[in-house]
PDB file of N, CA and C in Angstrom:
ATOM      1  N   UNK A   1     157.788  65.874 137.402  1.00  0.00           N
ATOM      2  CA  UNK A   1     156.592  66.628 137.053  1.00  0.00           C
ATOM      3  C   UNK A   1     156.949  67.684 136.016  1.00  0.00           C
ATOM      4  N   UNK A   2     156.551  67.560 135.019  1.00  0.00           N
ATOM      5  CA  UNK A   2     155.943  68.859 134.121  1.00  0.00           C
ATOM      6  C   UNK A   2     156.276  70.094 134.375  1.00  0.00           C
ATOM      7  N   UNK A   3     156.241  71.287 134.294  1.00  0.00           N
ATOM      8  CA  UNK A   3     156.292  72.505 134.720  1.00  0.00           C
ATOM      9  C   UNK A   3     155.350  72.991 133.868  1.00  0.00           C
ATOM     10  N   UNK A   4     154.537  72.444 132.584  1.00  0.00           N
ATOM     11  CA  UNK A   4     153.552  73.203 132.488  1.00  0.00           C
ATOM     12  C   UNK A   4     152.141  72.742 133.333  1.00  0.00           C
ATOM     13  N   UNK A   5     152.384  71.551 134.246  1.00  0.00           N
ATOM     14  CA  UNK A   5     151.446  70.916 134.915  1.00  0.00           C
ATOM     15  C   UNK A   5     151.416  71.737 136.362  1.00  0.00           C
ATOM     16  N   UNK A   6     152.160  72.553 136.470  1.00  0.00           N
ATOM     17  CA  UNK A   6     152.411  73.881 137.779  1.00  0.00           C
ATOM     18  C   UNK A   6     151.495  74.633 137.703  1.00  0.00           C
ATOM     19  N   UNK A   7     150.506  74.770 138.821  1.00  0.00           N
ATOM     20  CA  UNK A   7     149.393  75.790 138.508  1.00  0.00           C
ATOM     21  C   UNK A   7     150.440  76.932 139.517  1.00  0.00           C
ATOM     22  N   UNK A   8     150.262  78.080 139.333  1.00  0.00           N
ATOM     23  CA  UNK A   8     150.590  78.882 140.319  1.00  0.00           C
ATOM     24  C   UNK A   8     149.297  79.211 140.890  1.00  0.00           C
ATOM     25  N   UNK A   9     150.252  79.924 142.431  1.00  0.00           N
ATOM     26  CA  UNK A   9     149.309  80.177 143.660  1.00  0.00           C
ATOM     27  C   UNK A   9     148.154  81.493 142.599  1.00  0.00           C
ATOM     28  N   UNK A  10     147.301  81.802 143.341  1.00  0.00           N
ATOM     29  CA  UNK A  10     146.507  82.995 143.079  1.00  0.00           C
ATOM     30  C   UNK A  10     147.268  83.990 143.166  1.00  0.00           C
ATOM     31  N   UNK A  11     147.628  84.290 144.723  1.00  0.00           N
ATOM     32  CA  UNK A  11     148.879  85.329 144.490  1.00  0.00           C
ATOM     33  C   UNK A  11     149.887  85.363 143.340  1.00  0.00           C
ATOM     34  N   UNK A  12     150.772  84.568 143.124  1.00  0.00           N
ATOM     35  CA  UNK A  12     151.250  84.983 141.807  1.00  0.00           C
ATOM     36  C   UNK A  12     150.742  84.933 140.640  1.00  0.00           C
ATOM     37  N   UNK A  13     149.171  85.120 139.964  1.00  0.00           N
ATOM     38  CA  UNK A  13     148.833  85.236 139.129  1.00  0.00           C
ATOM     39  C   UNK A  13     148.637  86.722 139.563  1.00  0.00           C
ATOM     40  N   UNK A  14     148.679  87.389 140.647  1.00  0.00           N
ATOM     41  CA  UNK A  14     147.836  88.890 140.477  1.00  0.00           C
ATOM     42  C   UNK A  14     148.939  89.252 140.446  1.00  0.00           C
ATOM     43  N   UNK A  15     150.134  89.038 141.128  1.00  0.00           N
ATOM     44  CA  UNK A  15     151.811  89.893 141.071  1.00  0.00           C
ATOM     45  C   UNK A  15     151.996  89.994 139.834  1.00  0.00           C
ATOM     46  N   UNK A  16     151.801  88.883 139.270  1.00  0.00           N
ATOM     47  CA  UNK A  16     152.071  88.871 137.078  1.00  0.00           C
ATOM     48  C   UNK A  16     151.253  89.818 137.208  1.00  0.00           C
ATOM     49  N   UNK A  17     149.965  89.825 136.560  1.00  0.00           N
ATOM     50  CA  UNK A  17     149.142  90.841 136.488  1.00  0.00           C
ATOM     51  C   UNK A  17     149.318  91.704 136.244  1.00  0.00           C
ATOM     52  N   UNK A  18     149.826  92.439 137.911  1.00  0.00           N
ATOM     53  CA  UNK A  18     149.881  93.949 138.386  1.00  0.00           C
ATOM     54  C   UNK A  18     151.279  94.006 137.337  1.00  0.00           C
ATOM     55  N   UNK A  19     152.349  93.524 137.438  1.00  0.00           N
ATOM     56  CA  UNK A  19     153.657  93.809 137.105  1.00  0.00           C
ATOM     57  C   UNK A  19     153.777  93.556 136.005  1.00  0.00           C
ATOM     58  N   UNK A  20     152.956  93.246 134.746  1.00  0.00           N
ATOM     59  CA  UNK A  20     153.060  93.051 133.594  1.00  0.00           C
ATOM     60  C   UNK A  20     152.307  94.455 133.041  1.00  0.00           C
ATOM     61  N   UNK A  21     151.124  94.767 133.741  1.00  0.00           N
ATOM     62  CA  UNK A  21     150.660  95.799 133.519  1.00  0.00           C
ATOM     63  C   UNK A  21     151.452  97.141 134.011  1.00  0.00           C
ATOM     64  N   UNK A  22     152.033  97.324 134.391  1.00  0.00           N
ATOM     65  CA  UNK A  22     152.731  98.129 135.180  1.00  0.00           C
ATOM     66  C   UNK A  22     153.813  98.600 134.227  1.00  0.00           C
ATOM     67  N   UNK A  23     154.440  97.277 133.678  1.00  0.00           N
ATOM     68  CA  UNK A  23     155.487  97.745 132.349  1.00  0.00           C
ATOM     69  C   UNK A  23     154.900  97.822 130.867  1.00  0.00           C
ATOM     70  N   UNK A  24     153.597  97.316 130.908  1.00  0.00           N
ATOM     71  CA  UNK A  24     152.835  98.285 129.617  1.00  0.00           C
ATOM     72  C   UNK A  24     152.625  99.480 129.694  1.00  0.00           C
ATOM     73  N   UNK A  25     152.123  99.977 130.915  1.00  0.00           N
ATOM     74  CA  UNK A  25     152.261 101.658 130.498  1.00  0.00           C
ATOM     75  C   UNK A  25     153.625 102.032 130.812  1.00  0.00           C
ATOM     76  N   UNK A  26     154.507 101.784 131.637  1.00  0.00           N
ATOM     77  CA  UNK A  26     156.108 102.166 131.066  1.00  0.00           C
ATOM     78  C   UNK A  26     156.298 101.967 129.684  1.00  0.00           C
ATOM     79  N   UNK A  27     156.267 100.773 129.189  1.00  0.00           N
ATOM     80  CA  UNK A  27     156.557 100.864 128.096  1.00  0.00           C
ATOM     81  C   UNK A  27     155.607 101.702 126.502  1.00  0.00           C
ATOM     82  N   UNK A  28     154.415 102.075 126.802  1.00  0.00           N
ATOM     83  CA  UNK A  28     153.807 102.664 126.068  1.00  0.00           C
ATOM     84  C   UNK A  28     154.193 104.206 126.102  1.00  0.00           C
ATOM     85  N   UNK A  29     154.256 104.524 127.672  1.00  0.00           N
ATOM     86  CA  UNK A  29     154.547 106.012 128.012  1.00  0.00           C
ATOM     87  C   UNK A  29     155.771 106.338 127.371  1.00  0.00           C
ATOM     88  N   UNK A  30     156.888 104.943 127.114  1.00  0.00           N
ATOM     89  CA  UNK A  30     157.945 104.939 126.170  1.00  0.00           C
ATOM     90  C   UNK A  30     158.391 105.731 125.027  1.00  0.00           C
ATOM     91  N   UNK A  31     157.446 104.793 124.680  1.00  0.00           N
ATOM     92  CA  UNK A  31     157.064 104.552 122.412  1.00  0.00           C
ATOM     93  C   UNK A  31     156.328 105.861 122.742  1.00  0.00           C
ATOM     94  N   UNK A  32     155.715 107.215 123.491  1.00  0.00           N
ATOM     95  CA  UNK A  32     155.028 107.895 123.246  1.00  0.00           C
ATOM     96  C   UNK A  32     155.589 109.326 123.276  1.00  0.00           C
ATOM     97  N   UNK A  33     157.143 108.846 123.945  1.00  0.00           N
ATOM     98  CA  UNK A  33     157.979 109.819 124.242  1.00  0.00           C
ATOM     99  C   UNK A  33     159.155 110.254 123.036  1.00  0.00           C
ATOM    100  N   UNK A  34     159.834 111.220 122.760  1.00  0.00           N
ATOM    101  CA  UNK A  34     160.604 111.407 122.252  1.00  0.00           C
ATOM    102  C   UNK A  34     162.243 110.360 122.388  1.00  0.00           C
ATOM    103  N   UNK A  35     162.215 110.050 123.374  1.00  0.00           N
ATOM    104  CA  UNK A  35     163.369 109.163 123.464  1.00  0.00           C
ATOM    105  C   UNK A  35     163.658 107.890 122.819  1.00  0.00           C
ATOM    106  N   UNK A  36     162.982 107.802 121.876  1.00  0.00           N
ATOM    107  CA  UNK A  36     163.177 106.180 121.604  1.00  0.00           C
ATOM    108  C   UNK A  36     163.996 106.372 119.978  1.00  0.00           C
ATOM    109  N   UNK A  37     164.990 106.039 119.941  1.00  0.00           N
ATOM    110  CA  UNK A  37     165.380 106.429 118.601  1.00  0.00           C
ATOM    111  C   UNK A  37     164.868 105.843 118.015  1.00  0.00           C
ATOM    112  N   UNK A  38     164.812 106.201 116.647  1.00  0.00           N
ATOM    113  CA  UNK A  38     163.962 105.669 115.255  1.00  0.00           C
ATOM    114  C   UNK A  38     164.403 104.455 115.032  1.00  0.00           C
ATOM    115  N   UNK A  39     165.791 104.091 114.944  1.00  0.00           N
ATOM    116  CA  UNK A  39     166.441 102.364 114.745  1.00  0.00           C
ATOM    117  C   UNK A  39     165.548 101.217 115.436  1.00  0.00           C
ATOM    118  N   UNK A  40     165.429 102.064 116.952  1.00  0.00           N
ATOM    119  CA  UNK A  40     165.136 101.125 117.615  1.00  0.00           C
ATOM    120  C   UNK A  40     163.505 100.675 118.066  1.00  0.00           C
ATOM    121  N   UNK A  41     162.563 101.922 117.244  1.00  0.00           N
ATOM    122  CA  UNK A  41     161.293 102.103 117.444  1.00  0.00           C
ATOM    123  C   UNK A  41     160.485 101.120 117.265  1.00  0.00           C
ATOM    124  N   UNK A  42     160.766  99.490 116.228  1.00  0.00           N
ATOM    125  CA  UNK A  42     160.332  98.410 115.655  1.00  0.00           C
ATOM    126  C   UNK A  42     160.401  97.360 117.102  1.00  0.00           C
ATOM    127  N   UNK A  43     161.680  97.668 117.187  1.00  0.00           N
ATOM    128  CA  UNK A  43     162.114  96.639 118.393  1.00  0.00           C
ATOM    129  C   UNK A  43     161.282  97.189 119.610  1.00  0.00           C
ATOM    130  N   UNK A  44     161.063  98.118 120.222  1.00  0.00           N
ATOM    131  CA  UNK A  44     160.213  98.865 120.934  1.00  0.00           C
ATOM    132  C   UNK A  44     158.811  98.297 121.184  1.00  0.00           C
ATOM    133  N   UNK A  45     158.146  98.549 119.519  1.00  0.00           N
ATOM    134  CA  UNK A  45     156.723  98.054 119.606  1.00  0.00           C
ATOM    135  C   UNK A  45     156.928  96.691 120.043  1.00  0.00           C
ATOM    136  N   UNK A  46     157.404  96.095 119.803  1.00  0.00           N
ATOM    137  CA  UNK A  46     157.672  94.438 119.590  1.00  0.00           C
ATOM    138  C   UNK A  46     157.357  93.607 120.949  1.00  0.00           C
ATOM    139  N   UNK A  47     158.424  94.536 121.808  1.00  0.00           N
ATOM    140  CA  UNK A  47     158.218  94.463 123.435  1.00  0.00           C
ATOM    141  C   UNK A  47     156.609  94.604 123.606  1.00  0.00           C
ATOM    142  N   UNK A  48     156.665  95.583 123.336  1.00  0.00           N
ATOM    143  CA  UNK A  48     155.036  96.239 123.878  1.00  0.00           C
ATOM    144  C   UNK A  48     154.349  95.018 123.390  1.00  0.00           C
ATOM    145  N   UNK A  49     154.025  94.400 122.401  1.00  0.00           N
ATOM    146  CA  UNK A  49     153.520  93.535 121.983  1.00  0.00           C
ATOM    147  C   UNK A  49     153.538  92.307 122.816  1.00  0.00           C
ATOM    148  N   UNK A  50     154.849  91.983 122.852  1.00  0.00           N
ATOM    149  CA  UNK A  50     154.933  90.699 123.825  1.00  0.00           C
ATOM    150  C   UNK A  50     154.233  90.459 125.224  1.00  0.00           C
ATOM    151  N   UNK A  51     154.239  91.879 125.937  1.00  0.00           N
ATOM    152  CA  UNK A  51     154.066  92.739 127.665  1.00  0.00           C
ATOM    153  C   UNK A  51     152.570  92.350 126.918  1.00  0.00           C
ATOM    154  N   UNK A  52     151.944  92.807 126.328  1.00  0.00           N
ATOM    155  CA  UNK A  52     150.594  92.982 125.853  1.00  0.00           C
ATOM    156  C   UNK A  52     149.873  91.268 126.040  1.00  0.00           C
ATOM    157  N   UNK A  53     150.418  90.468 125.438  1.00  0.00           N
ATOM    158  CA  UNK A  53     149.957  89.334 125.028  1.00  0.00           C
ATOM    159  C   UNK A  53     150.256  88.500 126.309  1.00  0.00           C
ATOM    160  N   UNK A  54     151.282  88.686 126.860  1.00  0.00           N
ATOM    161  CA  UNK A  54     151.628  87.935 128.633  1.00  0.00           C
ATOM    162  C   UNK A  54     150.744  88.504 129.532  1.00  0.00           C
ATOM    163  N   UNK A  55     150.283  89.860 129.671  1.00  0.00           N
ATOM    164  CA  UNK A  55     149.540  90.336 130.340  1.00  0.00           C
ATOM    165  C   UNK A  55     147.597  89.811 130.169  1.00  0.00           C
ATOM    166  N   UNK A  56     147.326  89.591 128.635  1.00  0.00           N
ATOM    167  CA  UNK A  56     146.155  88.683 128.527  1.00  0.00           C
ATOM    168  C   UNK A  56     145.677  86.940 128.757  1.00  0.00           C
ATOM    169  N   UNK A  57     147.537  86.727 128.526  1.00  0.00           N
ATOM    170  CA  UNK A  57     147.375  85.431 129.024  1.00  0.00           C
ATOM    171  C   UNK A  57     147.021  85.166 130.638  1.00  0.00           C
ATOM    172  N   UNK A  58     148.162  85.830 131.609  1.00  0.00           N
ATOM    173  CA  UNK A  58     147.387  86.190 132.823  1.00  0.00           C
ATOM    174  C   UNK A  58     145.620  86.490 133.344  1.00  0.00           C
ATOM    175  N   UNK A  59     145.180  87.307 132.290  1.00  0.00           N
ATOM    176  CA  UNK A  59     144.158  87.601 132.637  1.00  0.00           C
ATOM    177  C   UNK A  59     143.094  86.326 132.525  1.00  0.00           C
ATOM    178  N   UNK A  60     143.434  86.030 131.590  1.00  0.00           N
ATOM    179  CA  UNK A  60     142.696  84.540 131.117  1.00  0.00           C
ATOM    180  C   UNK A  60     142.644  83.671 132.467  1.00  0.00           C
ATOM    181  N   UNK A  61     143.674  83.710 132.872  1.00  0.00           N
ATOM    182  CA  UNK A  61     144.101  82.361 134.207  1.00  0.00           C
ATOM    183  C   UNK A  61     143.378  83.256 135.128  1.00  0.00           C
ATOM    184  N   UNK A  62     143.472  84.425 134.973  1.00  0.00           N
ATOM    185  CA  UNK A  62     142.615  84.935 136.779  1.00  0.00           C
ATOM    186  C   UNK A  62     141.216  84.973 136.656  1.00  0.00           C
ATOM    187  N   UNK A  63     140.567  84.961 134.890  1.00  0.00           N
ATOM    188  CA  UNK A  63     139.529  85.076 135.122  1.00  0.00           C
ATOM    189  C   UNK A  63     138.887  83.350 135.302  1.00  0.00           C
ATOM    190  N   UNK A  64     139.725  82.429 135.296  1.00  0.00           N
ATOM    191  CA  UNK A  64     139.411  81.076 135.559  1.00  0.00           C
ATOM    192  C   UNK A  64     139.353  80.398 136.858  1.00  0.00           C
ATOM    193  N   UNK A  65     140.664  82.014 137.642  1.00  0.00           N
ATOM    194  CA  UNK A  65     140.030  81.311 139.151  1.00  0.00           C
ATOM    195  C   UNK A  65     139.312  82.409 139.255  1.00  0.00           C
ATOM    196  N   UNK A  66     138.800  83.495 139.154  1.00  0.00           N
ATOM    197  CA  UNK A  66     137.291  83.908 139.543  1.00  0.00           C
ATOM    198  C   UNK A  66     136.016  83.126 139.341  1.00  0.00           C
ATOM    199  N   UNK A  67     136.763  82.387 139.031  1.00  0.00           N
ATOM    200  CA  UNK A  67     134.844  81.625 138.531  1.00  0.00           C
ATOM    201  C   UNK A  67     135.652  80.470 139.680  1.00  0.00           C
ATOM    202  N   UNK A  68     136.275  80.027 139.926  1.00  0.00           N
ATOM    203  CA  UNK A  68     136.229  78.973 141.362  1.00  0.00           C
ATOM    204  C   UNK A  68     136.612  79.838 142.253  1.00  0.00           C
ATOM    205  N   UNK A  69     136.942  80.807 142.891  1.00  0.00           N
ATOM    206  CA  UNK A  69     137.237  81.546 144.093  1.00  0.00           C
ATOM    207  C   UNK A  69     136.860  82.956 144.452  1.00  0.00           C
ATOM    208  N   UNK A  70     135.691  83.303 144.777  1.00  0.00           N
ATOM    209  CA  UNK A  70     134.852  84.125 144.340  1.00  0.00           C
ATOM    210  C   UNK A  70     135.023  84.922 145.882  1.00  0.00           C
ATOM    211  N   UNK A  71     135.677  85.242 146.418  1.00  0.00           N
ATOM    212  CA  UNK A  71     136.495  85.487 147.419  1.00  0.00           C
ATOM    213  C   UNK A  71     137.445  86.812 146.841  1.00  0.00           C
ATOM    214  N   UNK A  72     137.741  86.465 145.392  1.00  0.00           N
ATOM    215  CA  UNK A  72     138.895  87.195 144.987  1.00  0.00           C
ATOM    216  C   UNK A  72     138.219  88.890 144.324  1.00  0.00           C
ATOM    217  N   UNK A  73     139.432  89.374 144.115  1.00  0.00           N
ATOM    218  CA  UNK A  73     138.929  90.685 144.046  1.00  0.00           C
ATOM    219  C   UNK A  73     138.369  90.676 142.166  1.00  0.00           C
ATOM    220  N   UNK A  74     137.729  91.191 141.524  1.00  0.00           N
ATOM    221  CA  UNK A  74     136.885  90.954 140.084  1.00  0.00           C
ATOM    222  C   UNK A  74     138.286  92.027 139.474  1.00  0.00           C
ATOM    223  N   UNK A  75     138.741  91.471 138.048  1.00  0.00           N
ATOM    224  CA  UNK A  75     139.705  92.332 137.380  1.00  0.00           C
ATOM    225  C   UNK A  75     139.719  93.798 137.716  1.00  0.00           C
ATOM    226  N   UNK A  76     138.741  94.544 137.715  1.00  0.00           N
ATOM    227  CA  UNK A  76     138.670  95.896 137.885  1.00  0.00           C
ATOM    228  C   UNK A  76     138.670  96.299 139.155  1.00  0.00           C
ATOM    229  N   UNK A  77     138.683  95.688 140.068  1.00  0.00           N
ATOM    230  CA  UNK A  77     139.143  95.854 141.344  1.00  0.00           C
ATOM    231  C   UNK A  77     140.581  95.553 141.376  1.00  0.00           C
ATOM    232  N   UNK A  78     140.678  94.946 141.107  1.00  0.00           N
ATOM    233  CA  UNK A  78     142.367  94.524 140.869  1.00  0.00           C
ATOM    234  C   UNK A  78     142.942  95.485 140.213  1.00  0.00           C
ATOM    235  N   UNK A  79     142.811  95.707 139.054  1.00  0.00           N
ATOM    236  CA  UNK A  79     143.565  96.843 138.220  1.00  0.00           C
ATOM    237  C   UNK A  79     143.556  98.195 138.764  1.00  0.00           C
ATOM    238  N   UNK A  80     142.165  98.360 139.611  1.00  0.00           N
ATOM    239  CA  UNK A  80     142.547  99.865 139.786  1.00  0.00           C
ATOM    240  C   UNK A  80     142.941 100.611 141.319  1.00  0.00           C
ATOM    241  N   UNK A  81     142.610  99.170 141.997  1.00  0.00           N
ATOM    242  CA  UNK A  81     143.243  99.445 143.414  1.00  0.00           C
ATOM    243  C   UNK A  81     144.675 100.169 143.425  1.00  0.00           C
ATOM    244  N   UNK A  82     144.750 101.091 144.453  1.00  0.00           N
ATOM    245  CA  UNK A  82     145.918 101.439 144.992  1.00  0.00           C
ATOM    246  C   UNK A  82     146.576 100.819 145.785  1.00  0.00           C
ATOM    247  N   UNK A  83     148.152 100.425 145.504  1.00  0.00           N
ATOM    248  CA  UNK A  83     148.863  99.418 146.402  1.00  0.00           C
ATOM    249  C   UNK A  83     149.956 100.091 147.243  1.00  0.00           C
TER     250      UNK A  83
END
């Protein structure tokens, strides 16, 4: 079998989710801080970029099982719950 033919469970689409989002604002709170040396400030965004674009791809897949499992919590319940 495939491995792009692997749907994951629901649960691990919200663990991505939460934990992709979780290291965008680490990583923004980053790039916003004085610590990031200038060399490395390109390579920095770059990340952020990547975290950014994995984190929408996720969203895409959860908003595909919200529309079959309507059971589940709606993005903004998800995002802003306390865990």
């Amino acid at each position: 079998m495939s491995i792009s033919k692997v749907s994951p469970s629901n649960n691990a689409v919200i663990y991505a989710i939460l934990a992709i989002n979780s290291e965008v604002a680490l990583q923004r709170d980053y790039l916003a801080s004085d610590e990031v040396p200038d060399e490395d400030r390109d390579n920095e965004n770059e990340i952020l970029e990547e975290l950014e674009q994995a984190f929408m791809e996720f969203v895409d897949i959860y908003k595909l099982r919200l529309k079959q499992d309507k059971t589940l919590p709606t993005l903004d319940e998800l995002l802003n719950s306390q865990l």
